[in-house]
PDB file of N, CA and C in Angstrom:
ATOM      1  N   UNK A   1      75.946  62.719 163.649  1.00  0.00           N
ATOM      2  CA  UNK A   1      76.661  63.436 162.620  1.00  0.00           C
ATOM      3  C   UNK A   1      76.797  62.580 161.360  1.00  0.00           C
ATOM      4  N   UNK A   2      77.112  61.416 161.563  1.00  0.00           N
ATOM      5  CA  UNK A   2      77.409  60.467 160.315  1.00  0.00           C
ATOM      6  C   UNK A   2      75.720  60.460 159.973  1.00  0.00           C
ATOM      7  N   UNK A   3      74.746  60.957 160.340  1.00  0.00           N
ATOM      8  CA  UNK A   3      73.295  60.310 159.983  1.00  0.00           C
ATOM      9  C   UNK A   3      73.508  61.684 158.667  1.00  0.00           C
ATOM     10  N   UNK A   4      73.476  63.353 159.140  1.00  0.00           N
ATOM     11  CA  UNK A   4      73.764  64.287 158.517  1.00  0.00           C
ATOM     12  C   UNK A   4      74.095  64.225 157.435  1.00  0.00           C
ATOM     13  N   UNK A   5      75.828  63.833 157.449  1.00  0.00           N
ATOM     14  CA  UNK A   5      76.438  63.509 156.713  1.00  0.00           C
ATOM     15  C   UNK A   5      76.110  62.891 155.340  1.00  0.00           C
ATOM     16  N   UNK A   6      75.637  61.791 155.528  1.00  0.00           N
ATOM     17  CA  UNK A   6      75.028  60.486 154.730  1.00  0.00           C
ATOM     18  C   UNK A   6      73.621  61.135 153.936  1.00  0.00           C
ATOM     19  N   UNK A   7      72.895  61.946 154.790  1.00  0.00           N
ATOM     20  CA  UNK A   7      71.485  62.922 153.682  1.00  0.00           C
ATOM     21  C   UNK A   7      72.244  63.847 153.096  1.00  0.00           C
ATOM     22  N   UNK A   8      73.588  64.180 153.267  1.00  0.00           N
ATOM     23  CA  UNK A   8      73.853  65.733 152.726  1.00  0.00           C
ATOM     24  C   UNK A   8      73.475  66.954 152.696  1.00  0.00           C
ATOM     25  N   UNK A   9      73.678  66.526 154.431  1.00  0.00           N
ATOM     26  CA  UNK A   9      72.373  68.131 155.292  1.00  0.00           C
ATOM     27  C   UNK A   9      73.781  68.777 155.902  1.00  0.00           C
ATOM     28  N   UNK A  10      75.086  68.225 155.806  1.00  0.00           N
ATOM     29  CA  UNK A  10      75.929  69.184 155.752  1.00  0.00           C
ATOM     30  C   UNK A  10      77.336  68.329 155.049  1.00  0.00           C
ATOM     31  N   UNK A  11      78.561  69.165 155.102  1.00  0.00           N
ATOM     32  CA  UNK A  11      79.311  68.997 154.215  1.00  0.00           C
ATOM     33  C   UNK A  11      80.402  69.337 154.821  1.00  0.00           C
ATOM     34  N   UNK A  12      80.519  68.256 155.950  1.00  0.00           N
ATOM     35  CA  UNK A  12      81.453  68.646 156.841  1.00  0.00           C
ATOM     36  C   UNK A  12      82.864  67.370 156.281  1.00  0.00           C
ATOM     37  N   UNK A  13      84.133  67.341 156.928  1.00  0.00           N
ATOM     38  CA  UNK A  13      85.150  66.423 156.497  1.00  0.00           C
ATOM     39  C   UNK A  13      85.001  65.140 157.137  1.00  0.00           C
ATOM     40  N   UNK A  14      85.662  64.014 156.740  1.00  0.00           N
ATOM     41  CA  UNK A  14      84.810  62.577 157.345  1.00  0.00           C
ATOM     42  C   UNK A  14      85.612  62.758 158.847  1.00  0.00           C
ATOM     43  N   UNK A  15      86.347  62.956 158.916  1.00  0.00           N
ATOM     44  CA  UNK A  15      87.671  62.926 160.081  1.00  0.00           C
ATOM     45  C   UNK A  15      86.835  63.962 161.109  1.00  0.00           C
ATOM     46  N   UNK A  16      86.228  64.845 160.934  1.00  0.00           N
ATOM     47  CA  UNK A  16      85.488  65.790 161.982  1.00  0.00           C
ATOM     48  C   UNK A  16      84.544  64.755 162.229  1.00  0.00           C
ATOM     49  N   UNK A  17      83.410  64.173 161.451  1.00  0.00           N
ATOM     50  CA  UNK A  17      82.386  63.575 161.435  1.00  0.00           C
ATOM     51  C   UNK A  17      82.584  62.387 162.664  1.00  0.00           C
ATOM     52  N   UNK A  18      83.703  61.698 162.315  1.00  0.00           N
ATOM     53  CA  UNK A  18      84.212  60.437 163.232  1.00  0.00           C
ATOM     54  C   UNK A  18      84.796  61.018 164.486  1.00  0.00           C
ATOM     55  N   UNK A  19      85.040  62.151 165.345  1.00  0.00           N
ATOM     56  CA  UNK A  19      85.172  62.963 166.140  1.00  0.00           C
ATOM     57  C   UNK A  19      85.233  62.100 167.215  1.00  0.00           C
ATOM     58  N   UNK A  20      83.362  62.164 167.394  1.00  0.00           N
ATOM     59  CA  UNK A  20      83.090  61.098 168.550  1.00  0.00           C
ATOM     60  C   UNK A  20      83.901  59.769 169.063  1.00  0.00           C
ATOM     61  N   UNK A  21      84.090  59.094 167.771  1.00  0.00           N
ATOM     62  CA  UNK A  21      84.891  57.619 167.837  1.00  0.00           C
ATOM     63  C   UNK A  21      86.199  58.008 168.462  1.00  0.00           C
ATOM     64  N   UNK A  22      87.094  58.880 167.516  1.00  0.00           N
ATOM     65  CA  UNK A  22      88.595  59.498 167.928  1.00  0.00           C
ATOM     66  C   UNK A  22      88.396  59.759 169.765  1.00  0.00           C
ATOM     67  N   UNK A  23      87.908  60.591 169.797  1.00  0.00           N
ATOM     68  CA  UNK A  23      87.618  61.159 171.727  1.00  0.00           C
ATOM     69  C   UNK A  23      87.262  59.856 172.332  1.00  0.00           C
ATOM     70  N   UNK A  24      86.191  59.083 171.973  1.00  0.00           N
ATOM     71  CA  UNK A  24      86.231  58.007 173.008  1.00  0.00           C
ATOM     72  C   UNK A  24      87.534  57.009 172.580  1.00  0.00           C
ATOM     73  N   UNK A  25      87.485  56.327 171.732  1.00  0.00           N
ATOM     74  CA  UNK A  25      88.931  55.525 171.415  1.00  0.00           C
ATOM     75  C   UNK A  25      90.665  56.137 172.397  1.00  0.00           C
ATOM     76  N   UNK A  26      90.247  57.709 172.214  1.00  0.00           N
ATOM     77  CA  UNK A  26      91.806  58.406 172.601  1.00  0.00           C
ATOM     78  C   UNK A  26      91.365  57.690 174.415  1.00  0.00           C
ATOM     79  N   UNK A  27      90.541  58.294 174.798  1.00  0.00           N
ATOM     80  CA  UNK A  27      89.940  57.805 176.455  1.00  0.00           C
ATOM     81  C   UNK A  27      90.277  56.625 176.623  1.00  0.00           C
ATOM     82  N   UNK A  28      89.672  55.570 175.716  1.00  0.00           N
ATOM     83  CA  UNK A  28      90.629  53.965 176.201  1.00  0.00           C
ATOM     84  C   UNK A  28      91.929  53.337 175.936  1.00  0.00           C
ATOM     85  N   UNK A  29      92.644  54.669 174.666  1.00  0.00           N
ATOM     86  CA  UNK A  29      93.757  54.550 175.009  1.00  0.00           C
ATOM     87  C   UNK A  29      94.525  54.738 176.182  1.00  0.00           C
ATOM     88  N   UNK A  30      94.293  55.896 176.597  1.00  0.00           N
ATOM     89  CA  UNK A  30      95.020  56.485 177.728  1.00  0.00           C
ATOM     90  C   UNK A  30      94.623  55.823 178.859  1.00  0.00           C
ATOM     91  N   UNK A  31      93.774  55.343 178.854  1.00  0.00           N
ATOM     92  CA  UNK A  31      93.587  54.725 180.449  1.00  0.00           C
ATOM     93  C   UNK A  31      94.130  53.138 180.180  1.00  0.00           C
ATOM     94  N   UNK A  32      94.238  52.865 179.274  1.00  0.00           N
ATOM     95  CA  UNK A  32      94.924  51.074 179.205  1.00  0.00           C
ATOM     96  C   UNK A  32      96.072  51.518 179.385  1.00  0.00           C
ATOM     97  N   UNK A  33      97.103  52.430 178.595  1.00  0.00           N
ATOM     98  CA  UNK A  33      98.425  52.482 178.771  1.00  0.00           C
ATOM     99  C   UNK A  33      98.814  53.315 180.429  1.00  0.00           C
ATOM    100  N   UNK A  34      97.324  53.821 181.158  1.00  0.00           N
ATOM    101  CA  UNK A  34      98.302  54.531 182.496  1.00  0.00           C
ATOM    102  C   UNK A  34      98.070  53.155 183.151  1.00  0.00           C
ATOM    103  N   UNK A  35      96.879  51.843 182.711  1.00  0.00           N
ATOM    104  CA  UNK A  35      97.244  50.719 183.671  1.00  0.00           C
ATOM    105  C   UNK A  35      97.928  50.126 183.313  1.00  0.00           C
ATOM    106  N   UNK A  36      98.334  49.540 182.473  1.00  0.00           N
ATOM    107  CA  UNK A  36      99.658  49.173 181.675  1.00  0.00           C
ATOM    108  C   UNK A  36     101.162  49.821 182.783  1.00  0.00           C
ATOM    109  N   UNK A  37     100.816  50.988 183.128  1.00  0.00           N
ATOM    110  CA  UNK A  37     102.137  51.440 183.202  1.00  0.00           C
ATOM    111  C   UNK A  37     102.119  51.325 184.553  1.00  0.00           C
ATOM    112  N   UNK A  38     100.938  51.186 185.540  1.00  0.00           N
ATOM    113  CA  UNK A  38     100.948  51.184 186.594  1.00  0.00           C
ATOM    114  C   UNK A  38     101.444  49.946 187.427  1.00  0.00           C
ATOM    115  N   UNK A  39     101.643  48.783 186.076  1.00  0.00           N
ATOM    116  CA  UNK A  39     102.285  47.492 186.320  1.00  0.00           C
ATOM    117  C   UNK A  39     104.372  47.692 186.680  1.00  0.00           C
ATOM    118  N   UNK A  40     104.555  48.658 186.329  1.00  0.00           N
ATOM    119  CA  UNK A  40     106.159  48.988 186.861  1.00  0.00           C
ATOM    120  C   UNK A  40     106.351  49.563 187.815  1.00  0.00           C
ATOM    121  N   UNK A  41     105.046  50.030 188.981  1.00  0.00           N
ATOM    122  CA  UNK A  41     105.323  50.911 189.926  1.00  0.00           C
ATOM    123  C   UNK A  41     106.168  49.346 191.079  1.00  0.00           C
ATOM    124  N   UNK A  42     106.843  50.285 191.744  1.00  0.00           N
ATOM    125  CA  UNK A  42     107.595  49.394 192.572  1.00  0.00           C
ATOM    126  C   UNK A  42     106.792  48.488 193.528  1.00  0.00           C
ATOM    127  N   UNK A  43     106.346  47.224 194.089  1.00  0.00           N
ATOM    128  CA  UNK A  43     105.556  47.103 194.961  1.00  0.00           C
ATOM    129  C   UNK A  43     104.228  46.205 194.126  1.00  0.00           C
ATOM    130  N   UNK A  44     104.371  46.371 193.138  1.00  0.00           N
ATOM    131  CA  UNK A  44     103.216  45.946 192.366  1.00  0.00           C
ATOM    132  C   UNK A  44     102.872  44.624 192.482  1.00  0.00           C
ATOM    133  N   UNK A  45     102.241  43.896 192.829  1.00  0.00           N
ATOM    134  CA  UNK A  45     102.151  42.249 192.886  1.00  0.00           C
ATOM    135  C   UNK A  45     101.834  41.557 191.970  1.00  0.00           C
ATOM    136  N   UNK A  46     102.534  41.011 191.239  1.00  0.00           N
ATOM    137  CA  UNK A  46     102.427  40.228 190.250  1.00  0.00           C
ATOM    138  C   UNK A  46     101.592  38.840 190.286  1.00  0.00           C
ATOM    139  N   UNK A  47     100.582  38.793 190.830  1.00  0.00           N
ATOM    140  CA  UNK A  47      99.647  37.775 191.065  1.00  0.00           C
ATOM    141  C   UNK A  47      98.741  37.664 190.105  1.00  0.00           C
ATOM    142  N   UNK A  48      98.764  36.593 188.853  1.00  0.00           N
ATOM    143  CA  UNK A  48      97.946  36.373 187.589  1.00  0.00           C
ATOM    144  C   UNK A  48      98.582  37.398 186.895  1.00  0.00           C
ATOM    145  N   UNK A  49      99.563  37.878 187.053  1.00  0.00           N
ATOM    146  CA  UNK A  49     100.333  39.122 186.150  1.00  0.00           C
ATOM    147  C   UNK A  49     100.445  38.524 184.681  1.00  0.00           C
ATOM    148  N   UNK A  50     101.151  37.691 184.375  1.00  0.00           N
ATOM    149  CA  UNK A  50     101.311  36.895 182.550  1.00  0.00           C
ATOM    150  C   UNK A  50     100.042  37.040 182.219  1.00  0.00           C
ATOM    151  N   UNK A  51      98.715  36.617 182.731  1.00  0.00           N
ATOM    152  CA  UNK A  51      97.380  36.731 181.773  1.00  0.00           C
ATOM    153  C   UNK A  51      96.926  37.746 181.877  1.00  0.00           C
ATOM    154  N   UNK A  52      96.797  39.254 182.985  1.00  0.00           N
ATOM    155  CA  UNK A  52      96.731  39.851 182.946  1.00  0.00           C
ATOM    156  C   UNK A  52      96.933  41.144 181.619  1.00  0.00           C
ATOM    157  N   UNK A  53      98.779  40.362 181.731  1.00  0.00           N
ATOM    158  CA  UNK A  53      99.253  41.276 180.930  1.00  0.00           C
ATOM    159  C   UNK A  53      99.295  40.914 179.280  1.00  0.00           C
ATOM    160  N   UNK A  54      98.753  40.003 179.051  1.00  0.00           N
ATOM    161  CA  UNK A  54      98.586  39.391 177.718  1.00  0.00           C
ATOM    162  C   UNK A  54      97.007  39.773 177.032  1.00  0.00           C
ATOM    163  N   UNK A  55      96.024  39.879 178.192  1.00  0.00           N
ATOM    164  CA  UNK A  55      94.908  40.662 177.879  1.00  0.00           C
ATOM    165  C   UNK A  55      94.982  42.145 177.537  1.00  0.00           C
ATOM    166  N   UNK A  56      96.338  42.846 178.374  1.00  0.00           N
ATOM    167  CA  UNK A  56      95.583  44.092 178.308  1.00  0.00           C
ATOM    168  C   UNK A  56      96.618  44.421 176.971  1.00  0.00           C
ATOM    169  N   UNK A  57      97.492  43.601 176.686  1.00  0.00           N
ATOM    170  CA  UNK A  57      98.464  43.599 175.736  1.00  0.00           C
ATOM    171  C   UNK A  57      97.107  43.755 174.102  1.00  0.00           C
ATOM    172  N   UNK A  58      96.273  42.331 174.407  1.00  0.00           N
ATOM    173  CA  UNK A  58      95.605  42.734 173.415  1.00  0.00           C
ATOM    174  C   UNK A  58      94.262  43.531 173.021  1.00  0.00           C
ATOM    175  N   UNK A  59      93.495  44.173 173.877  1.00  0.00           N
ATOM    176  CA  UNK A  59      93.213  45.223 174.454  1.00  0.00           C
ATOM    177  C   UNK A  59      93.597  46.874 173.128  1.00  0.00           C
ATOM    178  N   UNK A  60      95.366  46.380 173.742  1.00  0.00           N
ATOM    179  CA  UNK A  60      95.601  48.096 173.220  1.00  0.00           C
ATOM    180  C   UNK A  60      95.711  47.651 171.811  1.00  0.00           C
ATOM    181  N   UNK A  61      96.513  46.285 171.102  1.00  0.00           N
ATOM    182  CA  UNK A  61      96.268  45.767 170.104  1.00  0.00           C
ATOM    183  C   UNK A  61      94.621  46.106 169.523  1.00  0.00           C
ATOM    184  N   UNK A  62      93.452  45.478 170.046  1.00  0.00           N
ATOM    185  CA  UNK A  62      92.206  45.672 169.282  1.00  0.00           C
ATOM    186  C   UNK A  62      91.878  47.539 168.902  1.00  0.00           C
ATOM    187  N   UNK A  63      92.621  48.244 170.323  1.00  0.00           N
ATOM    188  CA  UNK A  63      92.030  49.945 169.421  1.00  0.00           C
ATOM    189  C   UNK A  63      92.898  50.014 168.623  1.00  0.00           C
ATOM    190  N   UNK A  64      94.211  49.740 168.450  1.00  0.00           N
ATOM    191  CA  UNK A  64      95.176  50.549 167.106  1.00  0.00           C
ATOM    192  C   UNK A  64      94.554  49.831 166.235  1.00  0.00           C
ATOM    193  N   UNK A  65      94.243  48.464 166.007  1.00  0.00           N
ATOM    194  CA  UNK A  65      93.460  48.223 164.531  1.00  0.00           C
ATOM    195  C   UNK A  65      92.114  48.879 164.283  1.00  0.00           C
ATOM    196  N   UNK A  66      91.531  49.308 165.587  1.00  0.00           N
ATOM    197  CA  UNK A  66      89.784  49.617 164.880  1.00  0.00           C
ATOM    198  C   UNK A  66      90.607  51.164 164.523  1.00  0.00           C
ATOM    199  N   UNK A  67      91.518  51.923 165.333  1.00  0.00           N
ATOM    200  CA  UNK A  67      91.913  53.048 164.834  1.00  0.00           C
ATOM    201  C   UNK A  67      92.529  53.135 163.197  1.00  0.00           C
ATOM    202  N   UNK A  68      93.168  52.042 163.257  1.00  0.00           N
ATOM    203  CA  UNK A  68      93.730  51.891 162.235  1.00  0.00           C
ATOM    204  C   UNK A  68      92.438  51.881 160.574  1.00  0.00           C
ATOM    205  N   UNK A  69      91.573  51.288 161.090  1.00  0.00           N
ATOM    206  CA  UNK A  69      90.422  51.106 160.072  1.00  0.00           C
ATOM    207  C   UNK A  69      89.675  52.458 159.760  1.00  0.00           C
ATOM    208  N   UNK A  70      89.678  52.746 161.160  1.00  0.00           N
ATOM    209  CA  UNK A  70      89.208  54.178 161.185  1.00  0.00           C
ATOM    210  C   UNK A  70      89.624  55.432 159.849  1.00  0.00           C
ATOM    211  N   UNK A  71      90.912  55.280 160.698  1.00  0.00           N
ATOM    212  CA  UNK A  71      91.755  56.138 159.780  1.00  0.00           C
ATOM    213  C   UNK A  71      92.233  56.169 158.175  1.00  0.00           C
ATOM    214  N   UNK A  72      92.170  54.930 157.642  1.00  0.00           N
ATOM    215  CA  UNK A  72      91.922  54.297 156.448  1.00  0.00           C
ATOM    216  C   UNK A  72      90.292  54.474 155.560  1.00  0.00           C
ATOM    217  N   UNK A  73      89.284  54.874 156.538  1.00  0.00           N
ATOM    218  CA  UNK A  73      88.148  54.843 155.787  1.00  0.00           C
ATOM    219  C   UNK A  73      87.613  55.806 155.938  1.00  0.00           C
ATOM    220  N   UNK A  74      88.160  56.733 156.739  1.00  0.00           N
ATOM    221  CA  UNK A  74      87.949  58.387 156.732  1.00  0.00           C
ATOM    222  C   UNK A  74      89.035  58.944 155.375  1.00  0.00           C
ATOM    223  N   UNK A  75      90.444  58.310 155.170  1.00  0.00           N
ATOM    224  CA  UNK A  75      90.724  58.820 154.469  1.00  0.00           C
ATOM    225  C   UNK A  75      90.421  58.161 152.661  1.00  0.00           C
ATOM    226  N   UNK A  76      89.642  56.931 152.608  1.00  0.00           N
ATOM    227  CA  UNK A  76      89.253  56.836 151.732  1.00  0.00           C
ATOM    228  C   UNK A  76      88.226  57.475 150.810  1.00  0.00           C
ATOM    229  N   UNK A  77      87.257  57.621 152.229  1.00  0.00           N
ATOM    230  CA  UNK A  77      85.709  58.644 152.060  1.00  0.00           C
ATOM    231  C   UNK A  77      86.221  60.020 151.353  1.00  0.00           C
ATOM    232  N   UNK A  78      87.340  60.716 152.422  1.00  0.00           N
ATOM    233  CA  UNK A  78      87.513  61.887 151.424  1.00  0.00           C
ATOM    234  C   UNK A  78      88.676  61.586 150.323  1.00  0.00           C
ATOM    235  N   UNK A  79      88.896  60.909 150.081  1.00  0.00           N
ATOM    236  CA  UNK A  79      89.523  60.451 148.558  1.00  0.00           C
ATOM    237  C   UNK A  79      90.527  61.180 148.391  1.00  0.00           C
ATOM    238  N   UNK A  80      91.420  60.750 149.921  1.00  0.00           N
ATOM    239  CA  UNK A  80      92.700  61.155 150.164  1.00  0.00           C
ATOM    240  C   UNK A  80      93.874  60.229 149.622  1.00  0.00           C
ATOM    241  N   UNK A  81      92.997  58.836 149.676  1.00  0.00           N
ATOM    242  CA  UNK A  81      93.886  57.804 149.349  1.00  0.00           C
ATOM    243  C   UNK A  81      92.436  56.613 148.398  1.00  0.00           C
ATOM    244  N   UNK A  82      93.604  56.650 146.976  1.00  0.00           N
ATOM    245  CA  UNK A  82      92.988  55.293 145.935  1.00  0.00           C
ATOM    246  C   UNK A  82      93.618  54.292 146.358  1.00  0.00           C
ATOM    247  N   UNK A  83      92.198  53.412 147.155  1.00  0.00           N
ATOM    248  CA  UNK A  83      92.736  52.290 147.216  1.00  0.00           C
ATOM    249  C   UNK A  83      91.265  51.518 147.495  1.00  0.00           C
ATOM    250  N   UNK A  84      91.416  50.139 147.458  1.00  0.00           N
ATOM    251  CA  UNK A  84      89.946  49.233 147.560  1.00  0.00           C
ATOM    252  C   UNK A  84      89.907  49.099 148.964  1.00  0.00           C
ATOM    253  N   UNK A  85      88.312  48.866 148.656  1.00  0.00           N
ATOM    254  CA  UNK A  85      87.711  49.109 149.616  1.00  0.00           C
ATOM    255  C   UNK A  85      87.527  47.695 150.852  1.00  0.00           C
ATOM    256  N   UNK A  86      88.296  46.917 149.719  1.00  0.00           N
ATOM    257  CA  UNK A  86      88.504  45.612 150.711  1.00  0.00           C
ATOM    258  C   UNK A  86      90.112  45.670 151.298  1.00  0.00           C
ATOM    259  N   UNK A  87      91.016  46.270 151.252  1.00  0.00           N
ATOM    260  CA  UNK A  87      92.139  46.887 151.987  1.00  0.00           C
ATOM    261  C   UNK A  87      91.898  47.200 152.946  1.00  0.00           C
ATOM    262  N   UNK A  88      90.909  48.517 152.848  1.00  0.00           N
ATOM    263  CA  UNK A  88      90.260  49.716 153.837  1.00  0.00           C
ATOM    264  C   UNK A  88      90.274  48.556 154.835  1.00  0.00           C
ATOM    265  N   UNK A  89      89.637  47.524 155.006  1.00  0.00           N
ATOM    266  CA  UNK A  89      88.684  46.793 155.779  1.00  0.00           C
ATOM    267  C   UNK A  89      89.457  45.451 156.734  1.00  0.00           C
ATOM    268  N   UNK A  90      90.870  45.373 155.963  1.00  0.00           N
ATOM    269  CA  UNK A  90      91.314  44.333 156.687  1.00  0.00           C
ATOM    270  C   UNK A  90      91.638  44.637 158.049  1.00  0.00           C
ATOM    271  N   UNK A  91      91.772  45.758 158.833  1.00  0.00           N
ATOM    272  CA  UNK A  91      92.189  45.962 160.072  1.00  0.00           C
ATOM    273  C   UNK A  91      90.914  45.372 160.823  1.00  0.00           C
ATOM    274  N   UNK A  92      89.627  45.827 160.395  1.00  0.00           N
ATOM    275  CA  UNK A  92      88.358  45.310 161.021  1.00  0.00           C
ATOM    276  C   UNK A  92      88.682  44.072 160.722  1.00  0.00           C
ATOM    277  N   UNK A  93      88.671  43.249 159.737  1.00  0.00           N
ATOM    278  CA  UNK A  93      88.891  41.941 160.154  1.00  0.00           C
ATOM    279  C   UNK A  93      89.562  41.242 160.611  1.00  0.00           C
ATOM    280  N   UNK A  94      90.458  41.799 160.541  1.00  0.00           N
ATOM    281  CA  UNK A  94      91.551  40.833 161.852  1.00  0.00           C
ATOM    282  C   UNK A  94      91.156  41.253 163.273  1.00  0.00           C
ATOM    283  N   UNK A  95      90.808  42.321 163.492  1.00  0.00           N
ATOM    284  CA  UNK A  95      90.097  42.809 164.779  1.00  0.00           C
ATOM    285  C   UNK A  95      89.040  41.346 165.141  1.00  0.00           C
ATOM    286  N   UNK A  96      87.802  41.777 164.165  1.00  0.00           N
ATOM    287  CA  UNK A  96      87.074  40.259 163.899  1.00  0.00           C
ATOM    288  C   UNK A  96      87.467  38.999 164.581  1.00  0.00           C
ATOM    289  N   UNK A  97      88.345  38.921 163.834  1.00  0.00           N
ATOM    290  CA  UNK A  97      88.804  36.765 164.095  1.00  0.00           C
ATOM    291  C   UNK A  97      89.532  37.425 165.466  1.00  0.00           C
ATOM    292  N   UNK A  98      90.584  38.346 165.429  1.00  0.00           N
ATOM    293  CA  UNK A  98      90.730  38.346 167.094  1.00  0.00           C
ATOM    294  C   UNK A  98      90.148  38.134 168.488  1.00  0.00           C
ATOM    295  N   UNK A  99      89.128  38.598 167.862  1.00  0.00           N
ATOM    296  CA  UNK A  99      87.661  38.651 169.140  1.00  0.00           C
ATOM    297  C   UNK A  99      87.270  37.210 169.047  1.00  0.00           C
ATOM    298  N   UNK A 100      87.226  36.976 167.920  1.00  0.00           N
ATOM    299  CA  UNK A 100      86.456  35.342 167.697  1.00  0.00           C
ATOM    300  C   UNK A 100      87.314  34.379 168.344  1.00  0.00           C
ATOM    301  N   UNK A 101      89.093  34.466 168.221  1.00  0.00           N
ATOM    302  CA  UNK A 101      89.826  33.741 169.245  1.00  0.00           C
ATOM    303  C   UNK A 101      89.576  34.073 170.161  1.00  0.00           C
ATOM    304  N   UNK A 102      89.806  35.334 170.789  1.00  0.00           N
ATOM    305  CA  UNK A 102      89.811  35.590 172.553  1.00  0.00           C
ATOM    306  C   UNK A 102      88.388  34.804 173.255  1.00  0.00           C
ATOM    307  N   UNK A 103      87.945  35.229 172.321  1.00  0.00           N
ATOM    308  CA  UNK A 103      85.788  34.529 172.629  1.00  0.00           C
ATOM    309  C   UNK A 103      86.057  33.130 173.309  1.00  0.00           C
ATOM    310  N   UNK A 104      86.918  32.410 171.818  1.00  0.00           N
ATOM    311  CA  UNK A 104      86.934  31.240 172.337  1.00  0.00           C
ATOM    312  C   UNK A 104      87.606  30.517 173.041  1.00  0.00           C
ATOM    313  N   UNK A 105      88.799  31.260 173.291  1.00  0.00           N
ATOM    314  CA  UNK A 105      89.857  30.635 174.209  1.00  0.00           C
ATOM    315  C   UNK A 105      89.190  30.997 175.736  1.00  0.00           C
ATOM    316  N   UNK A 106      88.308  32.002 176.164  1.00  0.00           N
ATOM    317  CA  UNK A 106      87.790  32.658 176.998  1.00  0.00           C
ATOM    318  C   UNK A 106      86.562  31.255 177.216  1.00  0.00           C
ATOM    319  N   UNK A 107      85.905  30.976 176.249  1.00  0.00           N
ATOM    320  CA  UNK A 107      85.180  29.551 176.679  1.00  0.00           C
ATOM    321  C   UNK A 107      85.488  28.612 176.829  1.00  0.00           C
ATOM    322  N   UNK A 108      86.307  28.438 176.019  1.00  0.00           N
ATOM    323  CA  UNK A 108      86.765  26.780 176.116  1.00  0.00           C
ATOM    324  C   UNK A 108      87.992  26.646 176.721  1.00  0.00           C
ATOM    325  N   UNK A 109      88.109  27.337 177.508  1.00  0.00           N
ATOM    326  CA  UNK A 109      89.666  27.269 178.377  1.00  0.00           C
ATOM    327  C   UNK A 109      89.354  26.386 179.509  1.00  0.00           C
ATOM    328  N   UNK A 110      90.026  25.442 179.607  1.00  0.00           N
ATOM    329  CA  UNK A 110      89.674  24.913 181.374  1.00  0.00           C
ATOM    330  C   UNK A 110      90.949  25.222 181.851  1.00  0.00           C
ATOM    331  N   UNK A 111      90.854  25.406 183.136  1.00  0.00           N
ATOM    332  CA  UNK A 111      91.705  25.232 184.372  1.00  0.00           C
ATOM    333  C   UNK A 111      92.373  24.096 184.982  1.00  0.00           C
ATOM    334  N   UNK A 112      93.341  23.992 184.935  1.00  0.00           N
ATOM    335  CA  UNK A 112      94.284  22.578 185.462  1.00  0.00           C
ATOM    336  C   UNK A 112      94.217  22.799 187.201  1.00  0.00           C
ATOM    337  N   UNK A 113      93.399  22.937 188.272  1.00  0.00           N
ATOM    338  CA  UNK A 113      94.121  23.305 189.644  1.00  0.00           C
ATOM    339  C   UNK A 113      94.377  21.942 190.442  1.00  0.00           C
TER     340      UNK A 113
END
């Protein structure tokens, strides 16, 4: 649709266009927050629970910013909102360096056992 879009073979709204992204993004919302939530059922074993829960903590953190970008550059496209286009963009980049920490704390982490 965004290929469409971009020749001006139709003239549809950017927010329909990004559809796809919204439906899958909503899908990994909902399934991080029912495991998220499945951490209060009674019985639950808290074994590696703190890193667990600090991953999936940032997890739901990385979709509200790509959503967040999302939603900022759909509504820039239809020129719902004046504003630069390097604004639009800071949610992707902090998304960015986020990944670039997790990357590296994920490599260069050793284990004390």
């Amino acid at each position: 649709m965004l290929v469409l879009k971009l020749d001006k073979k139709i003239q549809w709204n950017w927010f329909l266009v990004f559809l796809p992204v919204w439906t899958f993004d909503t899908i990994l919302l909902l399934m991080l927050i029912v495991k998220m939530a499945g951490r209060c059922k009674p019985g639950f074993d808290p074994r590696n629970g703190a890193e667990n829960l600090k991953k999936r903590v940032w997890y739901l953190v990385a979709i509200l910013l790509k959503l967040a970008f999302c939603l900022t550059l759909c509504a820039k496209l239809e020129g719902l909102m004046e504003i630069w286009l390097s604004f639009v963009c800071i949610p992707l980049w902090t998304l960015l360096i986020g990944a670039m920490v997790e990357l590296g704390y994920s490599v260069f982490h050793f284990r004390r056992d």
